[in-house]
C-alpha atoms as a PDB file:
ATOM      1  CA  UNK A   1       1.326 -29.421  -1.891  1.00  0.00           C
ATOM      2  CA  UNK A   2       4.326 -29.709  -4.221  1.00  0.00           C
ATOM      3  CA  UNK A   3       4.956 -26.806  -6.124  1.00  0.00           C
ATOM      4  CA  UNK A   4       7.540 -26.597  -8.944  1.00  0.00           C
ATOM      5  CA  UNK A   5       9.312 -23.394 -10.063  1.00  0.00           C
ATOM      6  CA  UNK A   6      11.454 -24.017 -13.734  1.00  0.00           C
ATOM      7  CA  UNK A   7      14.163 -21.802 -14.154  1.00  0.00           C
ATOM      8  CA  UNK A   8      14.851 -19.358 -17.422  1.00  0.00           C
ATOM      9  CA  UNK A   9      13.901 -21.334 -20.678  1.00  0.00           C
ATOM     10  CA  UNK A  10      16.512 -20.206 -23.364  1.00  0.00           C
ATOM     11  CA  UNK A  11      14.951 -20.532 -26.812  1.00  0.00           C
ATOM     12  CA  UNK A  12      13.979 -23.709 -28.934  1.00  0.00           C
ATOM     13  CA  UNK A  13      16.190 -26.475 -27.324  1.00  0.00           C
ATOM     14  CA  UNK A  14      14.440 -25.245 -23.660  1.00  0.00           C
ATOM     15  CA  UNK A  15      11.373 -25.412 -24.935  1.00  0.00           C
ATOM     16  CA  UNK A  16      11.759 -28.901 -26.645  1.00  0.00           C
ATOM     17  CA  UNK A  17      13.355 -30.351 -23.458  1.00  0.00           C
ATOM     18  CA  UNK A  18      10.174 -28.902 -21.329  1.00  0.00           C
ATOM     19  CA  UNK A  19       7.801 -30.728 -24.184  1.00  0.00           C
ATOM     20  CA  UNK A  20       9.516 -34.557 -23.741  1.00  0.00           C
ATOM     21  CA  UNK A  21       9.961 -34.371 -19.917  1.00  0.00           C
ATOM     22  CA  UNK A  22       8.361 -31.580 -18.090  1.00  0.00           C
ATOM     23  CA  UNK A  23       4.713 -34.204 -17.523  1.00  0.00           C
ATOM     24  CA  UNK A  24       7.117 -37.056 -16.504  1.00  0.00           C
ATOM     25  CA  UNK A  25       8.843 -34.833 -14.101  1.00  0.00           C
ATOM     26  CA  UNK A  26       5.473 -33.898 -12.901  1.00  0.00           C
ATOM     27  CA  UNK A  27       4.549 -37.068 -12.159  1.00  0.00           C
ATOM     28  CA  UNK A  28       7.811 -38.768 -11.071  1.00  0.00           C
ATOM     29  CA  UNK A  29       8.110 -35.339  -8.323  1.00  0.00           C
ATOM     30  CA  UNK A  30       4.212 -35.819  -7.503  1.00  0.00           C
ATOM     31  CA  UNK A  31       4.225 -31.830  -8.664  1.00  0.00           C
ATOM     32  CA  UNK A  32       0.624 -29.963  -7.862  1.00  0.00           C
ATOM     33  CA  UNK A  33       1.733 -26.857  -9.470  1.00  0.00           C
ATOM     34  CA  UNK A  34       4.243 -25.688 -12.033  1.00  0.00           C
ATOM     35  CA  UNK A  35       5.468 -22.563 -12.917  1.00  0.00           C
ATOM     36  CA  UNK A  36       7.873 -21.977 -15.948  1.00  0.00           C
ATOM     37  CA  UNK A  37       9.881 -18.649 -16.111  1.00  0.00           C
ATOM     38  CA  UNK A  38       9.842 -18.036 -20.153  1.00  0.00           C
ATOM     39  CA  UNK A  39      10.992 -15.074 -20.552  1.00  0.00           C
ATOM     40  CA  UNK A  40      13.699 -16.117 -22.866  1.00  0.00           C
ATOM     41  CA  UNK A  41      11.613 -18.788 -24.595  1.00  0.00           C
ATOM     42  CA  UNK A  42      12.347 -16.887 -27.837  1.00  0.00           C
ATOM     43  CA  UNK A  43      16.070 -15.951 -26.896  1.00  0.00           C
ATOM     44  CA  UNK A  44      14.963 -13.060 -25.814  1.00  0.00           C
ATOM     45  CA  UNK A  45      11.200 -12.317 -24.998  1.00  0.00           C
ATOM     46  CA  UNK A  46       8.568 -14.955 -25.445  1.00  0.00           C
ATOM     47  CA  UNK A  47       5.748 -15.105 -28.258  1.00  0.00           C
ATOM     48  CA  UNK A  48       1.856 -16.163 -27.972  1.00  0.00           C
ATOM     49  CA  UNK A  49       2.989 -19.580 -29.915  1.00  0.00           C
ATOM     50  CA  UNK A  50       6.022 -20.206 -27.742  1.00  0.00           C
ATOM     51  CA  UNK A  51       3.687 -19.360 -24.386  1.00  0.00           C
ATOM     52  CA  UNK A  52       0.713 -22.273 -25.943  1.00  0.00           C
ATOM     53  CA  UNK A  53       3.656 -24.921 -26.079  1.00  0.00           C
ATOM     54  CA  UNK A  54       5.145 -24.059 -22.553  1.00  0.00           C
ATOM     55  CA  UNK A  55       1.046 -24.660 -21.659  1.00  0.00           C
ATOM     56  CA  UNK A  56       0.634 -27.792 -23.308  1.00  0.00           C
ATOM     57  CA  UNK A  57       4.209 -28.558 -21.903  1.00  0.00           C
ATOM     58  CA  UNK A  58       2.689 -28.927 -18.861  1.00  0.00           C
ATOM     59  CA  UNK A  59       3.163 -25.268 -17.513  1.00  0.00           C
ATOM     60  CA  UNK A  60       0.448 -23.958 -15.042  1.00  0.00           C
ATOM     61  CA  UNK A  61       1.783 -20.028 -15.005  1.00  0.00           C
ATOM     62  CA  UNK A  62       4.283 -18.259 -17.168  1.00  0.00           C
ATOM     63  CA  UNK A  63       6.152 -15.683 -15.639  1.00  0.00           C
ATOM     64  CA  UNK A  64       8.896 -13.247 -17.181  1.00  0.00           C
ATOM     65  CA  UNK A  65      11.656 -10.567 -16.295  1.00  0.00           C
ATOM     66  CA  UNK A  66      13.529  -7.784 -17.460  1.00  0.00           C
ATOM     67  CA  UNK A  67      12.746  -9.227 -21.329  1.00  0.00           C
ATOM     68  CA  UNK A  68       9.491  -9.353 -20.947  1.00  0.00           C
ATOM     69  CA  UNK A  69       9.410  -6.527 -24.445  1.00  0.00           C
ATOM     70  CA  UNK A  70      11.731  -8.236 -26.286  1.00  0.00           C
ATOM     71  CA  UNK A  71       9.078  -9.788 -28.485  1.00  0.00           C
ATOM     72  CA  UNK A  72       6.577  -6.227 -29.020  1.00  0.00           C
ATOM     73  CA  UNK A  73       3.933  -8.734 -30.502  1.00  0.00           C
ATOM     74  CA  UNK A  74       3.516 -10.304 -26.542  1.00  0.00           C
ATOM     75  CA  UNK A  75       1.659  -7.048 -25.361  1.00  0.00           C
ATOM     76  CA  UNK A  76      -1.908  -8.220 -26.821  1.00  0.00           C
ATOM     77  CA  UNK A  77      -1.346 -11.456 -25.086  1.00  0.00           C
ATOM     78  CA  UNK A  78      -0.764 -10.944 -21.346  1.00  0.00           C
ATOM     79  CA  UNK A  79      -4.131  -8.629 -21.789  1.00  0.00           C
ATOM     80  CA  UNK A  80      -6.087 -11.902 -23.381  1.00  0.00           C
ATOM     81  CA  UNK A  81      -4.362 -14.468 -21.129  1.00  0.00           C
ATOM     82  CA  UNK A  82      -4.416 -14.785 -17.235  1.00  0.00           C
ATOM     83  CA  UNK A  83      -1.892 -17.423 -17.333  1.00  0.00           C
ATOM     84  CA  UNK A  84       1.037 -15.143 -18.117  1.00  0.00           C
ATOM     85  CA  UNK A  85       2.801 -12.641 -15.788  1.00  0.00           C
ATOM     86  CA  UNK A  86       4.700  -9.686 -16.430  1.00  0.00           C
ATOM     87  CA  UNK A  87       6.842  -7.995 -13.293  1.00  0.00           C
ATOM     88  CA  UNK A  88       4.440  -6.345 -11.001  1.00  0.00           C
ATOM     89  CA  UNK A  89       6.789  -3.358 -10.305  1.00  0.00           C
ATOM     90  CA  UNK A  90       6.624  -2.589 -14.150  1.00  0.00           C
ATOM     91  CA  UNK A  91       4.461   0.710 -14.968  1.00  0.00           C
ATOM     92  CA  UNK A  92       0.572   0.937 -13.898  1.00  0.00           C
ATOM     93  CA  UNK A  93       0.346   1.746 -17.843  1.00  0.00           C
ATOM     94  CA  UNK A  94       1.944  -1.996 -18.804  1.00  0.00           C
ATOM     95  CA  UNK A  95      -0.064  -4.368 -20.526  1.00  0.00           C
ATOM     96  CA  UNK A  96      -0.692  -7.733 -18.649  1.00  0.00           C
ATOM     97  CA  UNK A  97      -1.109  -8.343 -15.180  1.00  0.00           C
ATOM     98  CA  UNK A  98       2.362  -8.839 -12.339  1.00  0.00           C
ATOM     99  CA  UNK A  99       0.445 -11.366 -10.095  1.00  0.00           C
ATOM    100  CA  UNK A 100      -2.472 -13.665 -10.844  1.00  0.00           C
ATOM    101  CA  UNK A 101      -4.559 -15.908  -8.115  1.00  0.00           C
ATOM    102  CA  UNK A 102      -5.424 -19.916  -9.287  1.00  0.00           C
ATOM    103  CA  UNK A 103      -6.894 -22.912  -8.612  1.00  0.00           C
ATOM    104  CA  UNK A 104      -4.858 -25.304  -6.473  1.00  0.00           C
ATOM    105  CA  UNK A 105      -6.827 -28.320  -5.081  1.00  0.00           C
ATOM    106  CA  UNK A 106      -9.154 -26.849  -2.797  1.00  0.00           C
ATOM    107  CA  UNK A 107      -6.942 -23.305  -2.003  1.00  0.00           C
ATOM    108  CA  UNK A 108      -5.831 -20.805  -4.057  1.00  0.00           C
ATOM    109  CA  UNK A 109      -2.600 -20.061  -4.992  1.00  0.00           C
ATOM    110  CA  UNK A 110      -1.471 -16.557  -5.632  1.00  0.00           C
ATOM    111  CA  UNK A 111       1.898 -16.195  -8.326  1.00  0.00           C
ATOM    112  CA  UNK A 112       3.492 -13.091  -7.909  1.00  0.00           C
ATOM    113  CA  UNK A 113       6.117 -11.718 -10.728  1.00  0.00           C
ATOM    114  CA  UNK A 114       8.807  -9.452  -9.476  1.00  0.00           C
ATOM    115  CA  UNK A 115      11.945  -7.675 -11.346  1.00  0.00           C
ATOM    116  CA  UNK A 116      15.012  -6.472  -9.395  1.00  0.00           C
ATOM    117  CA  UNK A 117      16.565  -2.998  -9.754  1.00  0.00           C
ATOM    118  CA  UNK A 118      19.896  -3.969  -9.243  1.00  0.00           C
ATOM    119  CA  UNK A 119      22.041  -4.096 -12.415  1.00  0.00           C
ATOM    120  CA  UNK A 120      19.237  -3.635 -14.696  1.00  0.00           C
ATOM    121  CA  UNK A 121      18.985  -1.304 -17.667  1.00  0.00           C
ATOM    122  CA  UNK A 122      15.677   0.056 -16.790  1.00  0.00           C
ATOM    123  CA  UNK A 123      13.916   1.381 -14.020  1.00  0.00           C
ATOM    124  CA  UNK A 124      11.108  -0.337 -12.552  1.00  0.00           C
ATOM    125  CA  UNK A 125       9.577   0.648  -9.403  1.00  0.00           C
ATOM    126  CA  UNK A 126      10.303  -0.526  -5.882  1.00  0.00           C
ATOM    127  CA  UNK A 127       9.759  -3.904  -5.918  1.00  0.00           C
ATOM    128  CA  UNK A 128       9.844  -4.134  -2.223  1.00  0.00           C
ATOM    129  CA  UNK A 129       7.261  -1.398  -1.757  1.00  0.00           C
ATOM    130  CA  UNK A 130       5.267  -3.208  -4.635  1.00  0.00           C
ATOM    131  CA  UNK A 131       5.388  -6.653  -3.233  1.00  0.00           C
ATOM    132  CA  UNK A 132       4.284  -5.729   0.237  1.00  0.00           C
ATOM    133  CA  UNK A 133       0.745  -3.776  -2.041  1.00  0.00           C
ATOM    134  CA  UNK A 134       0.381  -6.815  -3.748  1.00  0.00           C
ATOM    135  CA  UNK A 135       0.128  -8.935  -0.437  1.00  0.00           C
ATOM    136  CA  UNK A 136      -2.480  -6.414   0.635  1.00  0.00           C
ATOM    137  CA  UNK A 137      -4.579  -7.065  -2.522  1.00  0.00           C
ATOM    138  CA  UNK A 138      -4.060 -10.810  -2.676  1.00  0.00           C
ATOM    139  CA  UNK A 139      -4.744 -11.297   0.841  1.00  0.00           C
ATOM    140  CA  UNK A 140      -8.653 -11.448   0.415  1.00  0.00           C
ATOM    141  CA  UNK A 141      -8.465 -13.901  -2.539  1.00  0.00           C
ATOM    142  CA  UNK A 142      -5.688 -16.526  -2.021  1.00  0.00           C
ATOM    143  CA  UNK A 143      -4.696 -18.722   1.059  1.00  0.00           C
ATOM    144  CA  UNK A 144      -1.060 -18.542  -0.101  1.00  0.00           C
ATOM    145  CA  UNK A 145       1.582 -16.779  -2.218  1.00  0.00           C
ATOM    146  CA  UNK A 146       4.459 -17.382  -4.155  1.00  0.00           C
ATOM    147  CA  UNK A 147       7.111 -15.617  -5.416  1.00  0.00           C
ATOM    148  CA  UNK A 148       9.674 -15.228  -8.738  1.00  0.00           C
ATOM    149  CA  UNK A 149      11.618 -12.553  -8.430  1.00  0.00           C
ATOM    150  CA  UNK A 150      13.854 -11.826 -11.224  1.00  0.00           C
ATOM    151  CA  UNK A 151      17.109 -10.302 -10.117  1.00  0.00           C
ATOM    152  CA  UNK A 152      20.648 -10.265 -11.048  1.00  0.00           C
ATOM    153  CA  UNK A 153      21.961  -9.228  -7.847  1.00  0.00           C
ATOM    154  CA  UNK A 154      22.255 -11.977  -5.178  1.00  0.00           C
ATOM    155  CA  UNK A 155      21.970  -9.394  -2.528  1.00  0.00           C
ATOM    156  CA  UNK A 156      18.946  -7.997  -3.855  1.00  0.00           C
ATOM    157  CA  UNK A 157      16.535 -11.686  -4.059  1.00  0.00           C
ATOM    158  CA  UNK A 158      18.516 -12.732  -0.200  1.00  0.00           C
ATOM    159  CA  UNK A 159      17.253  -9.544   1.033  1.00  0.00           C
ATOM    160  CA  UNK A 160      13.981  -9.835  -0.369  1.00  0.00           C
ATOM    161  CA  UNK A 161      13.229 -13.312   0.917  1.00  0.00           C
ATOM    162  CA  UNK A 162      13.830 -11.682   4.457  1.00  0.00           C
ATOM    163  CA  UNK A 163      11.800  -9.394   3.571  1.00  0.00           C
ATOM    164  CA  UNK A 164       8.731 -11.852   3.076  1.00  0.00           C
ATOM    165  CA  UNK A 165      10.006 -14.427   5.439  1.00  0.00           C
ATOM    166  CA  UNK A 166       6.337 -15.918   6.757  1.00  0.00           C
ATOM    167  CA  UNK A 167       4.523 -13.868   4.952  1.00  0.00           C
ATOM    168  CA  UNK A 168       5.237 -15.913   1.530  1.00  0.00           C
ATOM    169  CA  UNK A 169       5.257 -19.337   1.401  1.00  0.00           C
ATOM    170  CA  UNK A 170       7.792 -19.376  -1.483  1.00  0.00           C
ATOM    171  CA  UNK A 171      10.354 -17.267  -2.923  1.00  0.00           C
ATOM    172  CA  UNK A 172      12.969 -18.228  -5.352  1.00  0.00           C
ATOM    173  CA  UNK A 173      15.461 -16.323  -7.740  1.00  0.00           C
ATOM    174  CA  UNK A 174      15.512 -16.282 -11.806  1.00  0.00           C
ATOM    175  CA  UNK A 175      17.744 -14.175 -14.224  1.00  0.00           C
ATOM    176  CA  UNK A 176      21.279 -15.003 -13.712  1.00  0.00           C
ATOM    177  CA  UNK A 177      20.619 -18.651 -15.190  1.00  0.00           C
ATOM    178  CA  UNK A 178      23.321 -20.454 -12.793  1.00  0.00           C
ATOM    179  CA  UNK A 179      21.353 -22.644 -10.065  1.00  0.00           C
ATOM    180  CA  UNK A 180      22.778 -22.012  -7.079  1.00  0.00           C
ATOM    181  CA  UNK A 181      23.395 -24.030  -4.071  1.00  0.00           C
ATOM    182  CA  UNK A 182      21.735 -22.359  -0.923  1.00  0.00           C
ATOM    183  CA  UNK A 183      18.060 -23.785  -1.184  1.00  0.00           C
ATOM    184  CA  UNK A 184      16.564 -23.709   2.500  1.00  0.00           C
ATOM    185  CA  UNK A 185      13.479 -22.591   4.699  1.00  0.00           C
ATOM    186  CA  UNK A 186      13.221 -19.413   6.313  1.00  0.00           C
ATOM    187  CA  UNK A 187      12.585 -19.134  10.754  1.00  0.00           C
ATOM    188  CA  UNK A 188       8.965 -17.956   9.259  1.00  0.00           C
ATOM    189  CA  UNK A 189       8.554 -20.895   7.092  1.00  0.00           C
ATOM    190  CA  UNK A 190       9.277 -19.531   3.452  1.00  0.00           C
ATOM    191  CA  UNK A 191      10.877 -21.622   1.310  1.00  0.00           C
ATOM    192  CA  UNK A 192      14.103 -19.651  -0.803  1.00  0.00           C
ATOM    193  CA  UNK A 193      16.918 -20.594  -3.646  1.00  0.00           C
ATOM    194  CA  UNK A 194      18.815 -17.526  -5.059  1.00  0.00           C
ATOM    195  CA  UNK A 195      18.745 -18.651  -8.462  1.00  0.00           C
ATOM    196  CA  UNK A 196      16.304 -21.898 -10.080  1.00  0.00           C
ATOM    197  CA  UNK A 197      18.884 -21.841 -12.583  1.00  0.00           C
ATOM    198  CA  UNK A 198      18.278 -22.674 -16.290  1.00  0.00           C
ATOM    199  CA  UNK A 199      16.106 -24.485 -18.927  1.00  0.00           C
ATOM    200  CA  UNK A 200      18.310 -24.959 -21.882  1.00  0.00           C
ATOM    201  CA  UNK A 201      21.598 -26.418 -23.788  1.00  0.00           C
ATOM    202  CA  UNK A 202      23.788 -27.152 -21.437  1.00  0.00           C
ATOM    203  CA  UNK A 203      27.221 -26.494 -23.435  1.00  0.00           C
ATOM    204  CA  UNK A 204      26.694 -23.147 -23.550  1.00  0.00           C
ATOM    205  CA  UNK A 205      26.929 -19.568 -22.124  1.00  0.00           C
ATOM    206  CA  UNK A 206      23.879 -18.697 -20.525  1.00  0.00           C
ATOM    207  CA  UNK A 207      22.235 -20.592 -23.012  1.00  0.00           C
ATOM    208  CA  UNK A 208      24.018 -18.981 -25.770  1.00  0.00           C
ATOM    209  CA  UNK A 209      26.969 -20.388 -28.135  1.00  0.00           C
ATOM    210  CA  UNK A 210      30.381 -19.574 -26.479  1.00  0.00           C
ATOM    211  CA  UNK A 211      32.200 -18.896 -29.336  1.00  0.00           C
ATOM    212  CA  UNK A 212      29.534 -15.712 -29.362  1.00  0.00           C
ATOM    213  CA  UNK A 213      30.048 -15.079 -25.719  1.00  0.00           C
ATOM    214  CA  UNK A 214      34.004 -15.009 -26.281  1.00  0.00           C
ATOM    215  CA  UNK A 215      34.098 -12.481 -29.031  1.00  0.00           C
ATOM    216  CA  UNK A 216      32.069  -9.945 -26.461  1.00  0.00           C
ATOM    217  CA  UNK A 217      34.587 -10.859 -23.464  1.00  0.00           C
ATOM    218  CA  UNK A 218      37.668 -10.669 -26.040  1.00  0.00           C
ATOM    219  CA  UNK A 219      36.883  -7.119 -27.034  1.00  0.00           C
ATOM    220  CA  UNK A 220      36.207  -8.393 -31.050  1.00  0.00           C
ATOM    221  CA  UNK A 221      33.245  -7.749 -32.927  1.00  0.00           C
ATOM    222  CA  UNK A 222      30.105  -9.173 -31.253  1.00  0.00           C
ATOM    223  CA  UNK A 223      27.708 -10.379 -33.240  1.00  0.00           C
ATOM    224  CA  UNK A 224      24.014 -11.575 -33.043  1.00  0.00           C
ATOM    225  CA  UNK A 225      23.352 -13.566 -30.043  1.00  0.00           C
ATOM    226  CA  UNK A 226      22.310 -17.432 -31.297  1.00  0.00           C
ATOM    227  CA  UNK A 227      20.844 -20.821 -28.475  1.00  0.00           C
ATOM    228  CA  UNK A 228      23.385 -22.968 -28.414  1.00  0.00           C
ATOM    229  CA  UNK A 229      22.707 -26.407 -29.827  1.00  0.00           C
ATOM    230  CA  UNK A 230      23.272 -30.082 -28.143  1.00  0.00           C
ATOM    231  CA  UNK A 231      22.328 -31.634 -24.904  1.00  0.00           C
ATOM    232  CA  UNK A 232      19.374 -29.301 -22.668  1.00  0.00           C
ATOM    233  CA  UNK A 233      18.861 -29.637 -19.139  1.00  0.00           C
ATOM    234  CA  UNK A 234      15.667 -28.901 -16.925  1.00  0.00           C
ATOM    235  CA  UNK A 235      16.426 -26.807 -13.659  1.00  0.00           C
ATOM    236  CA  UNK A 236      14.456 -25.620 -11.013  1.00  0.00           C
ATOM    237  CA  UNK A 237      13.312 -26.009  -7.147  1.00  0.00           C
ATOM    238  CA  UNK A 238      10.570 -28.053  -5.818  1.00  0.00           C
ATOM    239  CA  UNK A 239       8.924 -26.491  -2.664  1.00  0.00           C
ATOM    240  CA  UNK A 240       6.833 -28.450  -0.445  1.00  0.00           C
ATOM    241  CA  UNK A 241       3.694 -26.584   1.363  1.00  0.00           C
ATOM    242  CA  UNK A 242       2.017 -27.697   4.020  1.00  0.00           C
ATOM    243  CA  UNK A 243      -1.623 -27.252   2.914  1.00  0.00           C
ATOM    244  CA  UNK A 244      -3.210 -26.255   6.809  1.00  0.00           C
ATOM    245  CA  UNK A 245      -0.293 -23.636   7.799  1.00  0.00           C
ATOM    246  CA  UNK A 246       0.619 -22.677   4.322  1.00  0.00           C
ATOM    247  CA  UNK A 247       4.876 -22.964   5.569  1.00  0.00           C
ATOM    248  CA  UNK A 248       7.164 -24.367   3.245  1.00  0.00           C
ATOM    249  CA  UNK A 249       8.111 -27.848   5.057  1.00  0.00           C
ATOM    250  CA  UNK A 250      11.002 -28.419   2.433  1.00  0.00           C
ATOM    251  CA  UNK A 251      12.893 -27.286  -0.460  1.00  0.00           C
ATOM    252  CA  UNK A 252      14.668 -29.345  -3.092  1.00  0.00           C
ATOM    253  CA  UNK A 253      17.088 -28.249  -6.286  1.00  0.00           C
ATOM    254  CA  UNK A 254      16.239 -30.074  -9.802  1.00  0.00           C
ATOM    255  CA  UNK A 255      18.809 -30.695 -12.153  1.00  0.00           C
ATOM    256  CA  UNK A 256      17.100 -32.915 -15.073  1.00  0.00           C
ATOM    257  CA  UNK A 257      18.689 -35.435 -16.224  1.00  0.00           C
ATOM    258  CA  UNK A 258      21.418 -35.404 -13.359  1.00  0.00           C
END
């Protein structure tokens, strides 16, 4: 089974780049599964009409991160819509759901949603502690899991994936929007990249305009935070599963177009 994990979508051009290639990539990788981080779909947070696009993109699952409020209006629709996850480790009180379990062929697939503590302006619960719940839960519904944990400390996602090494059959890294090069399998067969990278313009900061970025690191006045326009690039990690043992027999980085 060939499951694909797209990194951070940064506003319009991501989401237009994910409309003209994401089913050609699907077929052209022989993809069984896609998940699309989209939690900055709208530059920051994601809306109900940005989410339906990302689905008829070709997205299976949605999951987000640390900006998963930045668009208030969201809350009604990760109630109303099972295909959209919200960190798990977020308060028992949050709207939505931080792990949902799906069709895949003839198994199910469990998608968990994770958000690091590391760096972060808020204070979400444990995810280690939460994660290793969430297994216990899943366990009696799915035959496998995967996992998006959205982190900005590279520590934080290696020491995870140890963590779940062989009992997760994936794990990869979103947040910091750099793909990084370290993709491999686990001794317990669980695939792992730090980072997926990022959906979005390519000349750019983090997705946004540089110029912006500058001011900020220059110490002028910063001003409103704008998706930089021009080329976009796709980004993510391709993890093969081996559909008896449920190991990950291969991971590979995506950089679309090359």
């Amino acid at each position: 089974m060939n499951i694909l994990a797209v990194g951070d979508v940064v506003g319009e051009p991501g989401v237009k780049i994910l409309e003209k290639h994401l089913r050609e990539l699907r077929e052209s990788l022989e993809c069984d599964f896609i998940v699309v981080n989209g939690e900055n779909a709208a530059g920051v947070g994601i809306t109900r009409a940005l989410a339906e696009r990302l689905y008829a993109a070709g997205a299976d699952v949605i999951t987000l991160g640390n900006h998963v409020w930045g668009k208030r209006d969201i809350a009604d629709f990760l109630e109303d819509d099972g295909y959209i996850l919200r960190p798990a480790n977020l308060s028992p009180l949050a709207p939505g759901r931080g792990y949902g379990i799906f069709h895949l062929k003839s198994k199910m697939i469990c998608v968990v949603n994770l958000v690091g503590r590391c760096h972060m302006d808020f204070g979400p619960d444990n995810p280690f502690n939460c994660i290793t719940r969430v297994l216990k839960e899943a366990a009696r519904m799915s035959d496998f899991t995967v996992v998006d944990f959205h982190a900005a400390a590279t520590s934080e996602k290696l020491a995870m994936a140890y963590h779940l090494d062989g009992q997760v059959s994936a794990l990869w890294g979103t947040h910091t929007h750099v793909q990084t090069a370290d993709e491999r399998v686990f001794c317990g067969g669980t695939g792992y990249i730090t980072d997926l990278g990022m959906t979005g313009p390519v000349n750019s900061v983090l997705g946004i305009k540089p110029e912006q970025s500058l001011r900020v690191f220059k110490g002028e006045v910063p001003v409103r935070y704008e998706t930089a326009a021009g080329e976009s690039k796709i980004q993510g990690a391709l993890f093969s599963i081996d559909d008896k043992s449920f190991k990950c027999v291969g991971v590979k980085r995506i950089s679309y177009p090359e």
